[in-house]
PDB file of N, CA and C in Angstrom:
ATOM      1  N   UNK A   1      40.528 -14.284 -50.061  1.00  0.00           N
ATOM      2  CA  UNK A   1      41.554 -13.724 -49.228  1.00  0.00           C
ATOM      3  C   UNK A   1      41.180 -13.942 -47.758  1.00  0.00           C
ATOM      4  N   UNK A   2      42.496 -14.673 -46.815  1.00  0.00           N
ATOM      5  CA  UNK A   2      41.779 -14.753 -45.804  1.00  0.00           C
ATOM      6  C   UNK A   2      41.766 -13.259 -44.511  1.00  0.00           C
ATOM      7  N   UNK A   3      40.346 -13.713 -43.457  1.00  0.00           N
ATOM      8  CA  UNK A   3      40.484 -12.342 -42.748  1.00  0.00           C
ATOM      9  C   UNK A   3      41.491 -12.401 -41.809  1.00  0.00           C
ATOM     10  N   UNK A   4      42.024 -11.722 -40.669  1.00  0.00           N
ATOM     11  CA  UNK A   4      42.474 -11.802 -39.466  1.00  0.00           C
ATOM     12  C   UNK A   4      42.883 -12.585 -39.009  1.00  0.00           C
ATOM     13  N   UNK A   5      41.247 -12.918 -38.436  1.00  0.00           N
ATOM     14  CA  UNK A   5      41.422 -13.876 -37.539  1.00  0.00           C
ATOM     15  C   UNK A   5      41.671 -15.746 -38.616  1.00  0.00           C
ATOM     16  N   UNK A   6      41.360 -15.436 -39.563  1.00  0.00           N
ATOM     17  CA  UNK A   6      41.512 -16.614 -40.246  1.00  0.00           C
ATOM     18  C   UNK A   6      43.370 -17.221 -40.548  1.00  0.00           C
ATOM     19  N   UNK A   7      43.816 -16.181 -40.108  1.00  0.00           N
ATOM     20  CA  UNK A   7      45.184 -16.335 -40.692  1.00  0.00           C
ATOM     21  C   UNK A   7      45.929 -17.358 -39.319  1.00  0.00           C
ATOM     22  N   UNK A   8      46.795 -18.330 -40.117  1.00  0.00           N
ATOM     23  CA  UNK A   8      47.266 -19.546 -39.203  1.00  0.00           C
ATOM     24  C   UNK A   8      48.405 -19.481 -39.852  1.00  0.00           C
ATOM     25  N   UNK A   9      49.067 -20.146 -39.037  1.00  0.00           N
ATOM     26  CA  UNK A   9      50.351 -19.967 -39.168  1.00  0.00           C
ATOM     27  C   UNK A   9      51.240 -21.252 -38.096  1.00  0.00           C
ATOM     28  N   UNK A  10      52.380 -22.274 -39.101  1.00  0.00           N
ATOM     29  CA  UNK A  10      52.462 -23.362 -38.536  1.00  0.00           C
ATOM     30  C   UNK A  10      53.076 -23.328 -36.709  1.00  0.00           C
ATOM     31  N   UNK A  11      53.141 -24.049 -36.131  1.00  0.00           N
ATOM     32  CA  UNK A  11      53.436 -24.493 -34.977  1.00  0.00           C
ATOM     33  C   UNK A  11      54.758 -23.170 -34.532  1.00  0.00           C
ATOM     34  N   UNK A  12      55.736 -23.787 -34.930  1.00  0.00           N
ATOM     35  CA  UNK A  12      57.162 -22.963 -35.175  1.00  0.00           C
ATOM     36  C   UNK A  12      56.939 -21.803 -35.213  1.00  0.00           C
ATOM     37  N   UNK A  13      56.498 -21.124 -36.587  1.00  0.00           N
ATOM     38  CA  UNK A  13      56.243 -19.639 -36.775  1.00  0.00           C
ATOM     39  C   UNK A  13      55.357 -19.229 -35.658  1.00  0.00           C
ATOM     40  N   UNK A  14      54.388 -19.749 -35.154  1.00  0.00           N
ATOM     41  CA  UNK A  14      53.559 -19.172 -34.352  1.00  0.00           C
ATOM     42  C   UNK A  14      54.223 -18.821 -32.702  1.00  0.00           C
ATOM     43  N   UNK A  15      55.111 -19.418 -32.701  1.00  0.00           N
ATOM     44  CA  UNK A  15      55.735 -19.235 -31.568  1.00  0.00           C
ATOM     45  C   UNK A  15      56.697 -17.685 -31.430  1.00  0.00           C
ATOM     46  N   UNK A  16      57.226 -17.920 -32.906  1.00  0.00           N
ATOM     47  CA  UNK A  16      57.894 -16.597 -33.060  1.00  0.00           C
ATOM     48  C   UNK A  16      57.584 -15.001 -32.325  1.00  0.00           C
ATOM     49  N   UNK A  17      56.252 -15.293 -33.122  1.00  0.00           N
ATOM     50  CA  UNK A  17      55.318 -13.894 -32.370  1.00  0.00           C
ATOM     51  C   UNK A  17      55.244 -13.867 -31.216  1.00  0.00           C
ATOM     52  N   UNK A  18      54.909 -14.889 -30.755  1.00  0.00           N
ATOM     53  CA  UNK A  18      54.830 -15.131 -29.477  1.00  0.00           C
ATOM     54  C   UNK A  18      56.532 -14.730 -28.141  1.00  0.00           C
ATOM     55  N   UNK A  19      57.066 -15.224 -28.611  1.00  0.00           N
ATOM     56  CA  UNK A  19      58.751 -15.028 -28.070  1.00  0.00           C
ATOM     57  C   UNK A  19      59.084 -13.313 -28.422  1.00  0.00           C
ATOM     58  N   UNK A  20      59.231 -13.086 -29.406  1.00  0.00           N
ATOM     59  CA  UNK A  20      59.448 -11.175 -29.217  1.00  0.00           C
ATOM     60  C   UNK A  20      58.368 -10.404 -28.966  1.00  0.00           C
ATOM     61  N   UNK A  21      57.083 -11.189 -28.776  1.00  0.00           N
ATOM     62  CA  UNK A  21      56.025 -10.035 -27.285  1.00  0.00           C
ATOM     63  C   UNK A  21      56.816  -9.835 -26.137  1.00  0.00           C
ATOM     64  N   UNK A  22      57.189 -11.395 -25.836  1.00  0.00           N
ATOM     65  CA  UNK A  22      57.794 -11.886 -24.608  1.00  0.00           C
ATOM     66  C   UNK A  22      58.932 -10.853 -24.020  1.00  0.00           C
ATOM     67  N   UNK A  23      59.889 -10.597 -25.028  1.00  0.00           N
ATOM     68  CA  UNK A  23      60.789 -10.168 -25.106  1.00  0.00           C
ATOM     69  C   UNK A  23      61.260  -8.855 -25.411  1.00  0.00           C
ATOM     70  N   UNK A  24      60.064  -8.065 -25.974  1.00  0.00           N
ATOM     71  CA  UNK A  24      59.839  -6.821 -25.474  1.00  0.00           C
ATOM     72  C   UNK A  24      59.117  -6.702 -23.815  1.00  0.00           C
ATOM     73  N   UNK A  25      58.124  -7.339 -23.734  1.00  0.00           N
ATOM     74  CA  UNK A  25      57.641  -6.917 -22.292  1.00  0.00           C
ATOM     75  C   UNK A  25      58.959  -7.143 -21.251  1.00  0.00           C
ATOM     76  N   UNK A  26      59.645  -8.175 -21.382  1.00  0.00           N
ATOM     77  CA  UNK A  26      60.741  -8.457 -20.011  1.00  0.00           C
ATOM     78  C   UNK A  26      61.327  -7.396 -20.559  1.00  0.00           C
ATOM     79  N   UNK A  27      61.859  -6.533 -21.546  1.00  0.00           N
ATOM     80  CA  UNK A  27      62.821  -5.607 -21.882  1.00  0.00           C
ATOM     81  C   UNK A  27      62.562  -4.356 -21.209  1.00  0.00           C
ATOM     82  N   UNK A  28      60.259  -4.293 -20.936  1.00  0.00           N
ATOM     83  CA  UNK A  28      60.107  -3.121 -20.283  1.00  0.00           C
ATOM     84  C   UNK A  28      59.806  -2.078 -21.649  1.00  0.00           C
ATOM     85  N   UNK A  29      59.532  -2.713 -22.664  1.00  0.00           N
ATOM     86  CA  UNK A  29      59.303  -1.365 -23.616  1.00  0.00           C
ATOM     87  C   UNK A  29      57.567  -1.324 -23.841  1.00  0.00           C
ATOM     88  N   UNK A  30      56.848  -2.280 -22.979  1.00  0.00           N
ATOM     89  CA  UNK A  30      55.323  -2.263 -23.355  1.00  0.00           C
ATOM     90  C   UNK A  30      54.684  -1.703 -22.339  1.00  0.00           C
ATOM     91  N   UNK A  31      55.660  -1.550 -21.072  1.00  0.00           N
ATOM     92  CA  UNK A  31      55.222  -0.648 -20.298  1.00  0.00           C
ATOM     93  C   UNK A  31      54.710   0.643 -20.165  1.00  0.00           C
ATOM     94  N   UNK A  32      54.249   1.343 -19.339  1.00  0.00           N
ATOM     95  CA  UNK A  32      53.646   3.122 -19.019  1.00  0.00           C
ATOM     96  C   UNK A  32      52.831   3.396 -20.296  1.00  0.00           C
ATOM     97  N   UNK A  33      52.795   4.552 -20.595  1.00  0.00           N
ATOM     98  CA  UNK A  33      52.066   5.310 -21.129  1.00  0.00           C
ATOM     99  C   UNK A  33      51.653   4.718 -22.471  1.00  0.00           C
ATOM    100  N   UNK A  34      50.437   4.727 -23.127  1.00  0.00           N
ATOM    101  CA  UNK A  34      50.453   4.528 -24.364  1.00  0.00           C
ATOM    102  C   UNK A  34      50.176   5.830 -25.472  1.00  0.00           C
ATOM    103  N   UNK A  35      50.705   5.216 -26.800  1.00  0.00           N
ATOM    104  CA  UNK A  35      50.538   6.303 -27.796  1.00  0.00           C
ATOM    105  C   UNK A  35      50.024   5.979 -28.850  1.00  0.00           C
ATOM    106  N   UNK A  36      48.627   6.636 -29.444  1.00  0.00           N
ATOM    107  CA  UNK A  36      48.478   6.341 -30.858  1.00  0.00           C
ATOM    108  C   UNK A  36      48.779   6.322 -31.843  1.00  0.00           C
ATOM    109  N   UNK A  37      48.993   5.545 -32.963  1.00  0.00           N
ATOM    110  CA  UNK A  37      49.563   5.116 -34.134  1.00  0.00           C
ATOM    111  C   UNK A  37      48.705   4.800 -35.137  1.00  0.00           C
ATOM    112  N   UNK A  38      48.900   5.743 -36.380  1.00  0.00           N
ATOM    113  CA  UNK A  38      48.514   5.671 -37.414  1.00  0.00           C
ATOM    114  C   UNK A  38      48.865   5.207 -38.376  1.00  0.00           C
ATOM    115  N   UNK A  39      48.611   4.096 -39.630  1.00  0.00           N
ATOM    116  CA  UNK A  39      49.236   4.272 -41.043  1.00  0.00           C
ATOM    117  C   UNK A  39      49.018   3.313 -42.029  1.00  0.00           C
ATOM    118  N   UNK A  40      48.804   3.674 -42.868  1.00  0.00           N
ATOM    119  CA  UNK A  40      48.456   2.417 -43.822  1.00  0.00           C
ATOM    120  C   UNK A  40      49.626   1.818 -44.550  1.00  0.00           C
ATOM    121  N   UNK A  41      48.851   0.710 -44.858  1.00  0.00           N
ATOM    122  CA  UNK A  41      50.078  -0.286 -45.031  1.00  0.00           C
ATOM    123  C   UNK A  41      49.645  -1.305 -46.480  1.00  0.00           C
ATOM    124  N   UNK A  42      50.374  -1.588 -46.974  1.00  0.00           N
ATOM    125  CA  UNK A  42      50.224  -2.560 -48.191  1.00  0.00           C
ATOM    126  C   UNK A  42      49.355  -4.081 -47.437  1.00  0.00           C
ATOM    127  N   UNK A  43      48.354  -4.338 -47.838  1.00  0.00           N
ATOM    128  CA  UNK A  43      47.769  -5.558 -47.521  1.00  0.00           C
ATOM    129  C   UNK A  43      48.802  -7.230 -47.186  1.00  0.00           C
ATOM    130  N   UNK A  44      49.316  -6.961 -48.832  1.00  0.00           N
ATOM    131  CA  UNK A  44      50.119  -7.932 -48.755  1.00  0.00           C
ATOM    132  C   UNK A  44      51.260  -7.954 -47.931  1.00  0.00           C
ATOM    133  N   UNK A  45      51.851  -7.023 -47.156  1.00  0.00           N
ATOM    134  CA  UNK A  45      52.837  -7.280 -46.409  1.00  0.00           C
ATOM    135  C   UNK A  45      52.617  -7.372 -44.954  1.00  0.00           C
ATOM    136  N   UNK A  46      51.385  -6.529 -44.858  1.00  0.00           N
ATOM    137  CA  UNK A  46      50.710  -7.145 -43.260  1.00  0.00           C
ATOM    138  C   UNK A  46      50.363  -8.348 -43.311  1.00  0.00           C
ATOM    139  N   UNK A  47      49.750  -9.088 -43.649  1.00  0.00           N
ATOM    140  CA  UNK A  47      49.556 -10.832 -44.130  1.00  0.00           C
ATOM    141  C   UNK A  47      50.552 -11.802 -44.244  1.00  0.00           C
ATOM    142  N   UNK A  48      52.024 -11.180 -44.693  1.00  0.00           N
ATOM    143  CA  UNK A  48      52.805 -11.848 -45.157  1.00  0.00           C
ATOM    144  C   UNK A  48      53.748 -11.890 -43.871  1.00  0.00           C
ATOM    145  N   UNK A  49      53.510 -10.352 -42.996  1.00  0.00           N
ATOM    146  CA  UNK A  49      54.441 -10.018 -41.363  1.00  0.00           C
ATOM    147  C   UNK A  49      53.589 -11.299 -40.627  1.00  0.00           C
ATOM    148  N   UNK A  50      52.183 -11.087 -40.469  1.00  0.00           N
ATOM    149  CA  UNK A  50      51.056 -11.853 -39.677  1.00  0.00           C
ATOM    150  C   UNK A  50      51.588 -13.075 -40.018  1.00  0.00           C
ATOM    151  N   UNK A  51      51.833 -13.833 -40.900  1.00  0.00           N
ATOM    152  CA  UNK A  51      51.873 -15.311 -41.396  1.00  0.00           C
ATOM    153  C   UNK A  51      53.251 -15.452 -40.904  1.00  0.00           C
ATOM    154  N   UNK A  52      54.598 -15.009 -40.791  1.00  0.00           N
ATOM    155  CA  UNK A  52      56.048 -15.208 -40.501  1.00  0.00           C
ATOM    156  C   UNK A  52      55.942 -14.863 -39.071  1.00  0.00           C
ATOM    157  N   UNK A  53      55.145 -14.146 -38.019  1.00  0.00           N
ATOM    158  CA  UNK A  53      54.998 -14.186 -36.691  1.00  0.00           C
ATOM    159  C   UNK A  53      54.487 -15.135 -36.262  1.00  0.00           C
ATOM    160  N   UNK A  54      53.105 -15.358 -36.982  1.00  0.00           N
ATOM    161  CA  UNK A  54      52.508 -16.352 -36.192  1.00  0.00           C
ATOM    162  C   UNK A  54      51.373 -15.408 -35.505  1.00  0.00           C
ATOM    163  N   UNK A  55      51.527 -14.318 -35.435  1.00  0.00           N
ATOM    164  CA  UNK A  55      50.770 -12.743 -35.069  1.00  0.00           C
ATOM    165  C   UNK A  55      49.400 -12.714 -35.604  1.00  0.00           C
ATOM    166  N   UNK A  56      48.396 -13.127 -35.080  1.00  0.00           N
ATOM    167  CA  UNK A  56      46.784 -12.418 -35.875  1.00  0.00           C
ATOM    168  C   UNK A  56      46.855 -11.059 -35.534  1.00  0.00           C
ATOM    169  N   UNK A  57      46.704 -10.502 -34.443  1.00  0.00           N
ATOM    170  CA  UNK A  57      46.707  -9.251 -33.652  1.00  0.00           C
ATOM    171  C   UNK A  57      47.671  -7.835 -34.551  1.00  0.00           C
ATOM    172  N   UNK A  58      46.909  -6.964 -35.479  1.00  0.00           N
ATOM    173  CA  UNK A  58      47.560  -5.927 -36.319  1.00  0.00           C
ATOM    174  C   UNK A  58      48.405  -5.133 -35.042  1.00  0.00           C
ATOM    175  N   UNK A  59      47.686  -4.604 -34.263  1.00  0.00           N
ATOM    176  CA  UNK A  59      48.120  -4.254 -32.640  1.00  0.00           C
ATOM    177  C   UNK A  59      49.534  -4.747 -32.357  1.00  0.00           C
ATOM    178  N   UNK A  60      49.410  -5.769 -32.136  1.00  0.00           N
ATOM    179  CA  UNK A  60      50.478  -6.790 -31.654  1.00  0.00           C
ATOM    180  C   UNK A  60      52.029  -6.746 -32.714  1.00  0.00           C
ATOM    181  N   UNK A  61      51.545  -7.029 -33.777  1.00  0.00           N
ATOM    182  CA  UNK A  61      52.464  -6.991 -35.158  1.00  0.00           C
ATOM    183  C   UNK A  61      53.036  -5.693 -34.961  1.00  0.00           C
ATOM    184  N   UNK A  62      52.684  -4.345 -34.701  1.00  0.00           N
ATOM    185  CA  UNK A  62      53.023  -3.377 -35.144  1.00  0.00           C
ATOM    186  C   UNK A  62      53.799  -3.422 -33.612  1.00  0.00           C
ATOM    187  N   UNK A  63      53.296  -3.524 -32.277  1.00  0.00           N
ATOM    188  CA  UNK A  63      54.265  -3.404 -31.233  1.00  0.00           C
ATOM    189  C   UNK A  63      55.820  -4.279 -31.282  1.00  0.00           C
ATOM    190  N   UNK A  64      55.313  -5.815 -32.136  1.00  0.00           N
ATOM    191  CA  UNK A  64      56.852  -6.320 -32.240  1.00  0.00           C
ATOM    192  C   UNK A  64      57.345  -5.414 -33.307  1.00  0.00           C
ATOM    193  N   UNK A  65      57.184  -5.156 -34.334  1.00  0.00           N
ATOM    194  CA  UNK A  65      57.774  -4.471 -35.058  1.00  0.00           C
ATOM    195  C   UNK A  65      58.542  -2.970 -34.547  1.00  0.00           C
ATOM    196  N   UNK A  66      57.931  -2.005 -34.249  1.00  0.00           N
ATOM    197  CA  UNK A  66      58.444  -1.287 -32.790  1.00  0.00           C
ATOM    198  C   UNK A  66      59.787  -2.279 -32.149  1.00  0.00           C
ATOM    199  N   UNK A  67      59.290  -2.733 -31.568  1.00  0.00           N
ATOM    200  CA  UNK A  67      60.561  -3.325 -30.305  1.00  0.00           C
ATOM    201  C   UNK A  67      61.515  -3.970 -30.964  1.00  0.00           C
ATOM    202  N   UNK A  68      61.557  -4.404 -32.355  1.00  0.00           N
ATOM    203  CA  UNK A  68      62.882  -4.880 -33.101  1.00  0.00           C
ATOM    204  C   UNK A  68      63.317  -3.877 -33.301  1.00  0.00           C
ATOM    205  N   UNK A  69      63.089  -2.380 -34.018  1.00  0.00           N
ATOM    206  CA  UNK A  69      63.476  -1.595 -34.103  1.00  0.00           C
ATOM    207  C   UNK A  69      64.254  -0.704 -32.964  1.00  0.00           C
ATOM    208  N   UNK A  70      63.616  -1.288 -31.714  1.00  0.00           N
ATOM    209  CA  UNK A  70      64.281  -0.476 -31.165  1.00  0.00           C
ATOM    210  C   UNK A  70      65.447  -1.829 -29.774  1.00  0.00           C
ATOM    211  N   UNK A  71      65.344  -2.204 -30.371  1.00  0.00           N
ATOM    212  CA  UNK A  71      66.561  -2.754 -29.641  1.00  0.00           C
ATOM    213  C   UNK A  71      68.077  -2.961 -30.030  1.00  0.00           C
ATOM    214  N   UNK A  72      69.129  -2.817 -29.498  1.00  0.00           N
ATOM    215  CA  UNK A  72      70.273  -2.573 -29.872  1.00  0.00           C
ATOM    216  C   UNK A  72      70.861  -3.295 -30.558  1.00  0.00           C
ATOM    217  N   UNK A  73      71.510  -3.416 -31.594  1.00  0.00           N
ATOM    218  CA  UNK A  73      72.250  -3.876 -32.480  1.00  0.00           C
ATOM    219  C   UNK A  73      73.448  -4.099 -32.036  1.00  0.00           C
ATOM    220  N   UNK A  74      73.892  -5.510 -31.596  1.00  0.00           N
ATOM    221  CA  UNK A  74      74.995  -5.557 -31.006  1.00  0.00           C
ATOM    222  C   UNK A  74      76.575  -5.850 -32.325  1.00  0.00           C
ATOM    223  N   UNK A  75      76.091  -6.249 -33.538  1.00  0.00           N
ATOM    224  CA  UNK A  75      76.656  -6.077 -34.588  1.00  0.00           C
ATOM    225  C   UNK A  75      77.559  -4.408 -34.771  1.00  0.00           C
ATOM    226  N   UNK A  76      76.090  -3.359 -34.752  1.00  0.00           N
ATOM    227  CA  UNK A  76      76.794  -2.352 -35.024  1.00  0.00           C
ATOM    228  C   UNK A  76      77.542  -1.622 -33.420  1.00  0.00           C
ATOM    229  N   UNK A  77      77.024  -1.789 -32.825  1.00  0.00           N
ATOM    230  CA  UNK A  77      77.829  -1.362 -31.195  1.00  0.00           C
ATOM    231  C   UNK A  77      79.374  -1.922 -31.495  1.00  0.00           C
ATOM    232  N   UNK A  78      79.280  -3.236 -31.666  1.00  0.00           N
ATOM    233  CA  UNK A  78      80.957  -3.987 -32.243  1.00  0.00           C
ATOM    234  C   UNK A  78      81.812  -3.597 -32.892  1.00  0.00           C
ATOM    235  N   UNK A  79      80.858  -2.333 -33.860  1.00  0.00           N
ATOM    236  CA  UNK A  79      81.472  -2.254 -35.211  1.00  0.00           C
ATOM    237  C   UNK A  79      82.315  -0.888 -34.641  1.00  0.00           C
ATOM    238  N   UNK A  80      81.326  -0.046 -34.163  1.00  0.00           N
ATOM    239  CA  UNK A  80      81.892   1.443 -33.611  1.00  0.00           C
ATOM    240  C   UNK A  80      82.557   1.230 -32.285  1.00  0.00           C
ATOM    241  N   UNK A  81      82.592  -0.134 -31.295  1.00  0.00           N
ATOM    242  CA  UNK A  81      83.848   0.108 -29.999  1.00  0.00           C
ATOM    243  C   UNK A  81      85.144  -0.369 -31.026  1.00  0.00           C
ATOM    244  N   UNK A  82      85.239  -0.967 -31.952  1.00  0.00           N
ATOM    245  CA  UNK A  82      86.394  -1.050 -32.600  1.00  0.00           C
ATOM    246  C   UNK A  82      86.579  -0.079 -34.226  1.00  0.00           C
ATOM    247  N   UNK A  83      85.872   0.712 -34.345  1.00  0.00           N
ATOM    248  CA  UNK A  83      86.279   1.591 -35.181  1.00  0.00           C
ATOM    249  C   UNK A  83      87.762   2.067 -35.441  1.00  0.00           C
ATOM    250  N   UNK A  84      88.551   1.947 -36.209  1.00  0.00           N
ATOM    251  CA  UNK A  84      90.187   2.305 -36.765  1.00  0.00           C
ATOM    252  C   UNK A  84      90.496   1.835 -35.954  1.00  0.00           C
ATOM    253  N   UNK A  85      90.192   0.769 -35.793  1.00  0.00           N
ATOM    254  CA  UNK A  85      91.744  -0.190 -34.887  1.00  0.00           C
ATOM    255  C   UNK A  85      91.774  -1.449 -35.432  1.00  0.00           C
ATOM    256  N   UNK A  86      92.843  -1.863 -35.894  1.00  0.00           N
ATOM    257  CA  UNK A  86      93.658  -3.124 -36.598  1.00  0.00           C
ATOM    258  C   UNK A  86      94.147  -3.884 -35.556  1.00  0.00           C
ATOM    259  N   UNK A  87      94.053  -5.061 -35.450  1.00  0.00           N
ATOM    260  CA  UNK A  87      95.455  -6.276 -35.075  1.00  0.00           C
ATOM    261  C   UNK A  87      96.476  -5.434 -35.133  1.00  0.00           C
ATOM    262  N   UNK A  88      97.513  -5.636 -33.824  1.00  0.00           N
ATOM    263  CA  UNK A  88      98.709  -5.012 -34.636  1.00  0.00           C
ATOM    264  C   UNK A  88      99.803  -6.206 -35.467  1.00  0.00           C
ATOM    265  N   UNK A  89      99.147  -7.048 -36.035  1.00  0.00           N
ATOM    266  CA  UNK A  89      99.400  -8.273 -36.637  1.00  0.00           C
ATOM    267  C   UNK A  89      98.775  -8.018 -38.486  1.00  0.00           C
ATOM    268  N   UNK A  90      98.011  -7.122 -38.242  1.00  0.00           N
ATOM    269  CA  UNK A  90      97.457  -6.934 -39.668  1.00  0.00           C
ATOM    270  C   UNK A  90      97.916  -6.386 -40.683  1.00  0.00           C
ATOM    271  N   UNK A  91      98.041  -6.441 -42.233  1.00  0.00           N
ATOM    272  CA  UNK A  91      98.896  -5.745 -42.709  1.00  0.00           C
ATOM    273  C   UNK A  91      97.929  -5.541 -43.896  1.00  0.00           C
ATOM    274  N   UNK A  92      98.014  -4.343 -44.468  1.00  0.00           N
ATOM    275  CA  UNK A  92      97.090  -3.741 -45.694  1.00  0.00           C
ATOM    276  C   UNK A  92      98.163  -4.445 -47.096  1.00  0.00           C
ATOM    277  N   UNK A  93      97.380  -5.220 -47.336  1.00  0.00           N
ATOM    278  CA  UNK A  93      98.272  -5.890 -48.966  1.00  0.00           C
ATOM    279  C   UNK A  93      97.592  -5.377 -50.452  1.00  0.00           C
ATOM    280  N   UNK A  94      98.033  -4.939 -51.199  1.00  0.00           N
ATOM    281  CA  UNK A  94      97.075  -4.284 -52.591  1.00  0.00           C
ATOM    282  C   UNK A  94      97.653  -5.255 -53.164  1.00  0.00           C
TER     283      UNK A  94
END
Protein backbone atom coordinates (compact mmCIF):
# COMPACT_ATOMS: atom_id res chain seq x y z
CA UNK A 1 0.00 0.00 0.00
CA UNK A 2 1.40 3.14 -0.99
CA UNK A 3 2.37 6.03 1.77
CA UNK A 4 1.54 9.78 1.31
CA UNK A 5 3.99 10.99 0.01
CA UNK A 6 4.29 8.04 -2.45
CA UNK A 7 0.98 8.72 -3.98
CA UNK A 8 1.22 10.24 -7.79
CA UNK A 9 -1.13 11.10 -9.64
CA UNK A 10 -1.11 11.79 -13.63
CA UNK A 11 -0.23 15.27 -15.07
CA UNK A 12 -4.08 16.39 -15.53
CA UNK A 13 -5.37 15.12 -12.19
CA UNK A 14 -2.57 16.70 -10.46
CA UNK A 15 -3.43 19.95 -11.55
CA UNK A 16 -6.91 19.57 -10.29
CA UNK A 17 -5.80 19.89 -6.68
CA UNK A 18 -3.88 22.29 -7.51
CA UNK A 19 -6.71 24.77 -9.30
CA UNK A 20 -9.43 24.47 -6.27
CA UNK A 21 -6.49 25.48 -3.60
CA UNK A 22 -6.23 28.24 -6.06
CA UNK A 23 -9.66 28.90 -6.01
CA UNK A 24 -10.53 28.78 -2.62
CA UNK A 25 -7.63 31.14 -1.62
CA UNK A 26 -8.74 33.96 -4.45
CA UNK A 27 -12.38 33.23 -2.97
CA UNK A 28 -10.75 34.33 0.53
CA UNK A 29 -11.98 31.21 2.43
CA UNK A 30 -8.19 30.17 3.57
CA UNK A 31 -7.85 33.28 5.05
CA UNK A 32 -7.86 34.61 9.12
CA UNK A 33 -8.24 32.49 11.79
CA UNK A 34 -7.61 28.84 11.86
CA UNK A 35 -9.61 25.89 13.35
CA UNK A 36 -8.93 22.41 14.36
CA UNK A 37 -10.33 19.44 12.74
CA UNK A 38 -10.79 16.12 13.70
CA UNK A 39 -11.93 12.69 12.11
CA UNK A 40 -11.34 9.55 10.84
CA UNK A 41 -11.84 8.47 7.68
CA UNK A 42 -11.95 5.18 5.60
CA UNK A 43 -8.32 4.65 4.16
CA UNK A 44 -9.58 3.80 0.94
CA UNK A 45 -11.36 6.90 0.21
CA UNK A 46 -8.64 9.29 1.38
CA UNK A 47 -6.28 7.57 -1.30
CA UNK A 48 -8.83 7.38 -3.76
CA UNK A 49 -9.78 11.72 -2.92
CA UNK A 50 -5.60 12.06 -2.88
CA UNK A 51 -5.25 10.14 -6.32
CA UNK A 52 -8.45 12.21 -8.24
CA UNK A 53 -6.81 15.66 -6.81
CA UNK A 54 -3.59 15.09 -7.50
CA UNK A 55 -3.45 16.19 -3.49
CA UNK A 56 -0.56 14.33 -1.29
CA UNK A 57 -1.23 16.89 1.54
CA UNK A 58 -4.33 15.12 4.02
CA UNK A 59 -4.36 19.01 5.24
CA UNK A 60 -4.82 20.24 1.88
CA UNK A 61 -7.51 17.47 0.73
CA UNK A 62 -9.63 18.20 3.62
CA UNK A 63 -9.37 22.25 3.02
CA UNK A 64 -10.49 21.60 -0.79
CA UNK A 65 -13.03 19.49 0.37
CA UNK A 66 -14.30 22.31 2.85
CA UNK A 67 -14.30 24.96 0.06
CA UNK A 68 -16.42 22.75 -2.44
CA UNK A 69 -18.75 22.47 0.14
CA UNK A 70 -18.97 25.65 0.75
CA UNK A 71 -19.31 27.41 -2.33
CA UNK A 72 -22.53 28.29 -3.97
CA UNK A 73 -24.42 26.20 -6.08
CA UNK A 74 -25.44 28.13 -8.87
CA UNK A 75 -27.74 25.14 -10.15
CA UNK A 76 -29.71 25.34 -6.96
CA UNK A 77 -29.77 29.40 -6.57
CA UNK A 78 -31.49 28.92 -10.38
CA UNK A 79 -33.68 26.53 -9.14
CA UNK A 80 -35.20 28.72 -6.09
CA UNK A 81 -35.03 32.50 -8.18
CA UNK A 82 -37.45 30.60 -10.44
CA UNK A 83 -39.41 28.53 -8.09
CA UNK A 84 -43.48 28.27 -9.36
CA UNK A 85 -43.01 30.11 -12.29
CA UNK A 86 -43.81 28.60 -15.79
CA UNK A 87 -43.35 30.08 -19.41
CA UNK A 88 -46.48 31.63 -19.87
CA UNK A 89 -46.20 29.45 -23.07
CA UNK A 90 -46.20 26.22 -20.98
CA UNK A 91 -48.93 23.94 -20.66
CA UNK A 92 -49.33 20.90 -18.05
CA UNK A 93 -50.39 17.83 -20.53
CA UNK A 94 -51.32 14.30 -18.57
Amino acid sequence: MPHDHELTAPPAQASIGAAMMEEARQAGLLDGKTEHVSFRVPKALLEAAKRETGLRSTTELGLVALAILARPDPVAAAMRRTRGSLGPSHTLEY
